[in-house]
Protein backbone atom coordinates (compact mmCIF):
# COMPACT_ATOMS: atom_id res chain seq x y z
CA UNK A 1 -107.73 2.29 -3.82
CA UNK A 2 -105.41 -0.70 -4.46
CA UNK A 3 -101.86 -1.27 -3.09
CA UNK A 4 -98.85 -3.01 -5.01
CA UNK A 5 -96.77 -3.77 -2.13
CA UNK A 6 -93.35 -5.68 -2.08
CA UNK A 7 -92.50 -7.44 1.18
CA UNK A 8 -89.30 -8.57 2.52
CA UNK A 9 -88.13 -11.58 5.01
CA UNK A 10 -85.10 -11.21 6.60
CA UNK A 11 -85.61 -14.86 7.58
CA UNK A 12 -86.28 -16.09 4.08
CA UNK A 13 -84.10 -13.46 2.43
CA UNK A 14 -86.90 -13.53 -0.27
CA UNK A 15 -89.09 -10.69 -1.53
CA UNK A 16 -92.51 -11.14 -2.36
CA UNK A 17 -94.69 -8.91 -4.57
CA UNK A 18 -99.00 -8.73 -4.33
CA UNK A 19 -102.06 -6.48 -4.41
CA UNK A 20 -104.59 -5.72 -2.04
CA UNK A 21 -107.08 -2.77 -0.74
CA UNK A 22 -106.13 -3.48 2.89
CA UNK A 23 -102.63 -3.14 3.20
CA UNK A 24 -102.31 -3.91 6.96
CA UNK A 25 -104.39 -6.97 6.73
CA UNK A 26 -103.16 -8.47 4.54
CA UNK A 27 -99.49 -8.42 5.87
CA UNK A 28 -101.29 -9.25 9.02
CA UNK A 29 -102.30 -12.63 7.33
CA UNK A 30 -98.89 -13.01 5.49
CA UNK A 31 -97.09 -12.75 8.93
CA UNK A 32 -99.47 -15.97 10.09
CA UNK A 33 -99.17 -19.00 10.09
CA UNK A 34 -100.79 -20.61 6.59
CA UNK A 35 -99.83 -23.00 3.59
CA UNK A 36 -97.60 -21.13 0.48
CA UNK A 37 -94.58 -19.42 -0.43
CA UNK A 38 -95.40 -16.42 2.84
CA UNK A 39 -95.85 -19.25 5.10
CA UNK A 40 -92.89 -20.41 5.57
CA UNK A 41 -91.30 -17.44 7.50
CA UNK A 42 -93.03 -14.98 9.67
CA UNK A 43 -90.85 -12.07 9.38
CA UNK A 44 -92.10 -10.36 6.53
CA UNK A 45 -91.75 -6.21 6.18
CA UNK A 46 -93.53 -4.00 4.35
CA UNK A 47 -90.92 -2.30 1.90
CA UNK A 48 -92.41 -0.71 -0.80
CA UNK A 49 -95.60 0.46 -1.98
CA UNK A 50 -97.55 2.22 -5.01
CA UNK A 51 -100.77 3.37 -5.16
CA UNK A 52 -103.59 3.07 -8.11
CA UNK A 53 -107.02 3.84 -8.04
CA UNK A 54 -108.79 0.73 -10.35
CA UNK A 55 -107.65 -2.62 -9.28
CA UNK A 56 -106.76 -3.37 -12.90
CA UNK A 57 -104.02 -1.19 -12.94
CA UNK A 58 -102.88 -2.53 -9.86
CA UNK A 59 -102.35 -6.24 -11.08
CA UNK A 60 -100.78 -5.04 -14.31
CA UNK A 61 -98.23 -2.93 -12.27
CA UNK A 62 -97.94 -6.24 -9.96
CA UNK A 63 -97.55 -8.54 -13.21
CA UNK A 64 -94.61 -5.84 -14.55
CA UNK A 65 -92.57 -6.03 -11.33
CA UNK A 66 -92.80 -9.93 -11.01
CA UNK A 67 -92.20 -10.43 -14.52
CA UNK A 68 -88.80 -8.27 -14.13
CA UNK A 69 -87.45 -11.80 -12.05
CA UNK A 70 -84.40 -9.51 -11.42
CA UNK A 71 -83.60 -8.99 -7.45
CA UNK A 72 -81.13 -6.12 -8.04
CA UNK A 73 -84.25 -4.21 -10.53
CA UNK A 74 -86.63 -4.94 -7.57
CA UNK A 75 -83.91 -3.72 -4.90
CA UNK A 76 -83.18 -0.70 -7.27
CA UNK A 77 -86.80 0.73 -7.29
CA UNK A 78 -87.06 -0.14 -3.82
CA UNK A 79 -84.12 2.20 -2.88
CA UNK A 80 -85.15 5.01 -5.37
CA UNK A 81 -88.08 5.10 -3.62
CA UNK A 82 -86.47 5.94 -0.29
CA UNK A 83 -84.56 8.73 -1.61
């Protein structure tokens, strides 16, 4: 199972879309300090994720959403999702 996740810094006011299998760990490791763009605040929240089984579908979902470069799109999906 792979996870297209969207994170959020309150800090940073940014969003920041990835992949990964280990959901936990890897905001663990986003959340640390480290060189690159989740570096720079240590705040970051899990606020959306979807769910595909091959890891191929995963990066073209993850491609899709970062190729929207829209913030209101991104915020959109990420409130449709919590109703």
């Amino acid at each position: 199972m792979f996870t297209v996740y969207v994170l959020y810094s309150l800090t940073a006011t940014r969003y920041y879309i990835g992949v990964t299998s280990d959901v936990a760990g890897r905001l663990r490791r986003h959340n640390s300090s480290h060189k690159g763009f989740t570096g720079k605040a240590s705040d970051w929240q899990l606020v959306y994720t979807e769910i595909y089984e091959e890891k191929s579908e995963a990066m073209k979902r993850e491609r899709e959403l970062k190729s929207w470069k829209s913030r209101s799109c991104l915020e959109a999906l990420i409130s449709s999702a919590g109703s």
